[in-house]
C-alpha atoms as a PDB file:
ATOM      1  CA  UNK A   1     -12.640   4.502  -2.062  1.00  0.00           C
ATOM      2  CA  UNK A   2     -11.365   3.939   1.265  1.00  0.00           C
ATOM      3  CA  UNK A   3      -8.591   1.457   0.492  1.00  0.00           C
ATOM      4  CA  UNK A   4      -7.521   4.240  -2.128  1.00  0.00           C
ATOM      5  CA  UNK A   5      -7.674   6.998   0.685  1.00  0.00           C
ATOM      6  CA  UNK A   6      -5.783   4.800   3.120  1.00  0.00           C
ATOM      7  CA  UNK A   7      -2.960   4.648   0.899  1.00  0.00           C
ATOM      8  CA  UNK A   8      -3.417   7.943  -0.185  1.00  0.00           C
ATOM      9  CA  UNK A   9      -2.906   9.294   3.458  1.00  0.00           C
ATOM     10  CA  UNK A  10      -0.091   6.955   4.516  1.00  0.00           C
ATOM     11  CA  UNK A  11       2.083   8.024   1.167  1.00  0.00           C
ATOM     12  CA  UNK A  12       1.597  11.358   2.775  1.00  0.00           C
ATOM     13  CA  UNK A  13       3.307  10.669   6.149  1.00  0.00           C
ATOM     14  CA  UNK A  14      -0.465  10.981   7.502  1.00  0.00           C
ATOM     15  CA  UNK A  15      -0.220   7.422   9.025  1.00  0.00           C
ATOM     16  CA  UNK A  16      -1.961   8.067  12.285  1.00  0.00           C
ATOM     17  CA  UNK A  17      -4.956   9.446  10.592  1.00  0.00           C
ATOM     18  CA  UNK A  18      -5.079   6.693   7.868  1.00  0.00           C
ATOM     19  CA  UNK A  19      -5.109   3.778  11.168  1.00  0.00           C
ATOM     20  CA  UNK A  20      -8.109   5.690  12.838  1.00  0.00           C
ATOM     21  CA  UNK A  21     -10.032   6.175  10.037  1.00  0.00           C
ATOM     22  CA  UNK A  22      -9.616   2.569   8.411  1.00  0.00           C
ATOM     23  CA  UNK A  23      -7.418   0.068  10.173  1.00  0.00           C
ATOM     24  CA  UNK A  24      -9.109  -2.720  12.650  1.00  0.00           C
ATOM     25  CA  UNK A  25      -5.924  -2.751  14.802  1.00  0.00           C
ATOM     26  CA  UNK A  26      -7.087  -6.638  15.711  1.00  0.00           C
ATOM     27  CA  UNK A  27      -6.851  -7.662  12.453  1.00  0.00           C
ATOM     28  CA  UNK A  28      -3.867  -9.595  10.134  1.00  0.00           C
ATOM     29  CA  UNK A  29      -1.264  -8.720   7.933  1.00  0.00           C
ATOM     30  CA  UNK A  30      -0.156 -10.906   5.217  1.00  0.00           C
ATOM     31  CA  UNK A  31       3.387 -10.393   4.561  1.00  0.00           C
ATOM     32  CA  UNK A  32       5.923 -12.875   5.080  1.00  0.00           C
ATOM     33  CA  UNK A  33       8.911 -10.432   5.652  1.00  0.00           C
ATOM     34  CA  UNK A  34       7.101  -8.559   8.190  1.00  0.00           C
ATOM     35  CA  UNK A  35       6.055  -9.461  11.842  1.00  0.00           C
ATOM     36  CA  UNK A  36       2.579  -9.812  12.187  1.00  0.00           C
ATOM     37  CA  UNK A  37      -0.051  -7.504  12.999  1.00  0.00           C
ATOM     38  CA  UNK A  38      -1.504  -3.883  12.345  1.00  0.00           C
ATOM     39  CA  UNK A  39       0.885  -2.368  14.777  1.00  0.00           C
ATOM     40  CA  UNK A  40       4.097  -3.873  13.151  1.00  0.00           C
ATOM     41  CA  UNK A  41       3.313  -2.387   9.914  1.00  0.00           C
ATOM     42  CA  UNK A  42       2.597   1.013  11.375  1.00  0.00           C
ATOM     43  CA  UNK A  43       5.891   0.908  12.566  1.00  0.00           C
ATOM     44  CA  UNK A  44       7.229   0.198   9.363  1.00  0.00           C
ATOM     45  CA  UNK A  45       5.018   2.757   7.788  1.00  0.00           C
ATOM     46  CA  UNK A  46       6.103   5.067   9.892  1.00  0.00           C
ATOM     47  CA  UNK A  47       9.777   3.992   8.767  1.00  0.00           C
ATOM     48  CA  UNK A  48       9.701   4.346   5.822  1.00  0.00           C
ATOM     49  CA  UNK A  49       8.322   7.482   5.524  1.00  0.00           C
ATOM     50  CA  UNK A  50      10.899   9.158   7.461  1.00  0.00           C
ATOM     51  CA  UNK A  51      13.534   7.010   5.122  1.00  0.00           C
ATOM     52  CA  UNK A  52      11.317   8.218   1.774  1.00  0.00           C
ATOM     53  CA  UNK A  53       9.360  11.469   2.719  1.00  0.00           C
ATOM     54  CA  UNK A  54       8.589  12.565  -0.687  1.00  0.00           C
ATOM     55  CA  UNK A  55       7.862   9.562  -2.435  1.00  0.00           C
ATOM     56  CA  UNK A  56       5.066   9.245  -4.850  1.00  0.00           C
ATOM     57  CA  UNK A  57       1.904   7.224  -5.123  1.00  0.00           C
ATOM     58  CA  UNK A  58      -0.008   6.445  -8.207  1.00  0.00           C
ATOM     59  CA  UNK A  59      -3.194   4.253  -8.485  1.00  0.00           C
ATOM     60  CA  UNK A  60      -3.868   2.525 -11.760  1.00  0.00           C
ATOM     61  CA  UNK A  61      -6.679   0.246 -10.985  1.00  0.00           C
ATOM     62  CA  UNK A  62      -9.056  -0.525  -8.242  1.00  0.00           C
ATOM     63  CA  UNK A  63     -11.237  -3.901  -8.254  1.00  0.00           C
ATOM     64  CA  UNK A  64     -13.963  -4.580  -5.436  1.00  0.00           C
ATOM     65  CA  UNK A  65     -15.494  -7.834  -4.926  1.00  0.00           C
ATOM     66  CA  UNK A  66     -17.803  -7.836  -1.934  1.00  0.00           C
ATOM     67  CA  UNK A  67     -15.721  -7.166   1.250  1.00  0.00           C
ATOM     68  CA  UNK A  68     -12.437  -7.295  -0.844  1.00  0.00           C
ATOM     69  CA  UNK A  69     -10.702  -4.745  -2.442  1.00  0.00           C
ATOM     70  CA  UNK A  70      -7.528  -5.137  -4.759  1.00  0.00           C
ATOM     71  CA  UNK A  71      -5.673  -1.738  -5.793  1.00  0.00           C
ATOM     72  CA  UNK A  72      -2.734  -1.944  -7.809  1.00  0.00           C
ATOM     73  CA  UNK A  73      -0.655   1.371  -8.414  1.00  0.00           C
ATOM     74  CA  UNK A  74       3.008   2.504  -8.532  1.00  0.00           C
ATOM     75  CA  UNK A  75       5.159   3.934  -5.707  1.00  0.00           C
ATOM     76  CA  UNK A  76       8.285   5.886  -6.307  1.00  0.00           C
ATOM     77  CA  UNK A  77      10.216   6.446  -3.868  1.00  0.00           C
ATOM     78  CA  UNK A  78      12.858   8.488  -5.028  1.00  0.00           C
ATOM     79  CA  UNK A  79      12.624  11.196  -8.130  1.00  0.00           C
ATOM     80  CA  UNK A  80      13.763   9.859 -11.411  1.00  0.00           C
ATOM     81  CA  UNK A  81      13.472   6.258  -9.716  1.00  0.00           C
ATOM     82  CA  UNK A  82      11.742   3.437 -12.208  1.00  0.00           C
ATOM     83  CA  UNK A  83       9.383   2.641  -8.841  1.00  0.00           C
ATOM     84  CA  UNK A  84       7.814  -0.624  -7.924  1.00  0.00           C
ATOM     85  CA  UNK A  85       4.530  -1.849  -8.674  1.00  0.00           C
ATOM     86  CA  UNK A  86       2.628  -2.926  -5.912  1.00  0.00           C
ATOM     87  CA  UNK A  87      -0.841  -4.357  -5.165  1.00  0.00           C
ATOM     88  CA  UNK A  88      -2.976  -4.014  -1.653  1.00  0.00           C
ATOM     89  CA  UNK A  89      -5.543  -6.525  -1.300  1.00  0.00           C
ATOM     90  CA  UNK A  90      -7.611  -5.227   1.338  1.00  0.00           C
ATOM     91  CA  UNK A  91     -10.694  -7.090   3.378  1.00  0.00           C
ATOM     92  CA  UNK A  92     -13.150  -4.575   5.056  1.00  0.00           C
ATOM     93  CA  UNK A  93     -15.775  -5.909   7.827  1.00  0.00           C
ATOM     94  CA  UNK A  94     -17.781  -2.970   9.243  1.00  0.00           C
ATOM     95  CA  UNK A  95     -15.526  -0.262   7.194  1.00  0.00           C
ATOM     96  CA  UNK A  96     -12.426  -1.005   8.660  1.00  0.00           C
ATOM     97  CA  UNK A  97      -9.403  -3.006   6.847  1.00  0.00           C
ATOM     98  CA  UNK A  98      -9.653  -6.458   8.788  1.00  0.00           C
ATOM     99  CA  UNK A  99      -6.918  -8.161   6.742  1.00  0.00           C
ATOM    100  CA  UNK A 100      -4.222  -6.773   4.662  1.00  0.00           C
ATOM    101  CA  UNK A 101      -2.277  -8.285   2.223  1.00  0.00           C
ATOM    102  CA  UNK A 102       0.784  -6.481  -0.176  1.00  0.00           C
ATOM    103  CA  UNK A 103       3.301  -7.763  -3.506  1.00  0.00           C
ATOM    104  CA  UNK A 104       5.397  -5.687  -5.452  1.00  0.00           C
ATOM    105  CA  UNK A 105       8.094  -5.943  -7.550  1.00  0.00           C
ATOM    106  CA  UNK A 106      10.779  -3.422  -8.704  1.00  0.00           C
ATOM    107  CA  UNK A 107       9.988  -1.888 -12.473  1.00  0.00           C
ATOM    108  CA  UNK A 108      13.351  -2.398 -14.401  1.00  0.00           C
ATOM    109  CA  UNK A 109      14.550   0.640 -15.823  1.00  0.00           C
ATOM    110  CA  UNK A 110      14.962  -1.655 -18.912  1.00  0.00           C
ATOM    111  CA  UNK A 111      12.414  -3.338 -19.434  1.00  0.00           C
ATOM    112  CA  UNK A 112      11.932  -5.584 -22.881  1.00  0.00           C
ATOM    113  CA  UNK A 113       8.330  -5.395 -22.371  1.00  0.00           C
ATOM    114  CA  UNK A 114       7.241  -2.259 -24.127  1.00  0.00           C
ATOM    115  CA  UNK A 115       3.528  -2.301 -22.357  1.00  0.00           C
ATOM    116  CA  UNK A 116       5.523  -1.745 -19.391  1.00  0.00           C
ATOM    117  CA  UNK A 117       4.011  -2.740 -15.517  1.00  0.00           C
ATOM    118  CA  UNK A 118       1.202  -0.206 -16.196  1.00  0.00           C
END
């Protein structure tokens, strides 16, 4: 539940709240086109919510093993917008997110898949 609320309250601009309540500001971030670090990707959080204020957030599953949590889900970012499909993998050490890592890929408007990403 609380890798699902931190994403919850960062898709809603609330990106201060969602780092005190769940981030370990010590810990790492996985993603190789980002600098390292908690405090680089609340930068960019905070980025791109001013860039897409009313985009969207959908989870479609949640899997815990232990201290690790996968959530995979869709983000829109702009009405009308296919949206990308995205999963957080999330390790938690005393209820805070210790180590963060993200994917996603764009959902083709197109696709010849008719199950779709979701």
């Amino acid at each position: 539940q609380a890798a699902v609320d931190f994403l919850r309250l960062v898709v809603a601009g609330r990106i201060d709240e969602a780092y005190e309540k769940y981030v370990d500001i010590q810990g790492k971030y996985h993603n190789p086109y980002f600098p390292a670090g908690f405090p680089a990707l609340k930068k960019a959080m905070i980025e791109n919510h001013v860039q897409f204020p009313n985009k969207q957030y959908t989870t479609q599953n949640v899997l815990g093993d232990g201290d690790l949590v996968a959530v995979h889900g869709r983000i829109v970012l702009r009405p009308g917008d296919p949206g990308l499909a995205a999963v957080h993998l999330f390790r938690f050490q005393n209820d805070k997110i210790v180590e963060l890592w993200d994917i996603g890929q764009p959902v083709p408007a197109d696709s010849p898949n008719p199950d779709g990403a979701f």
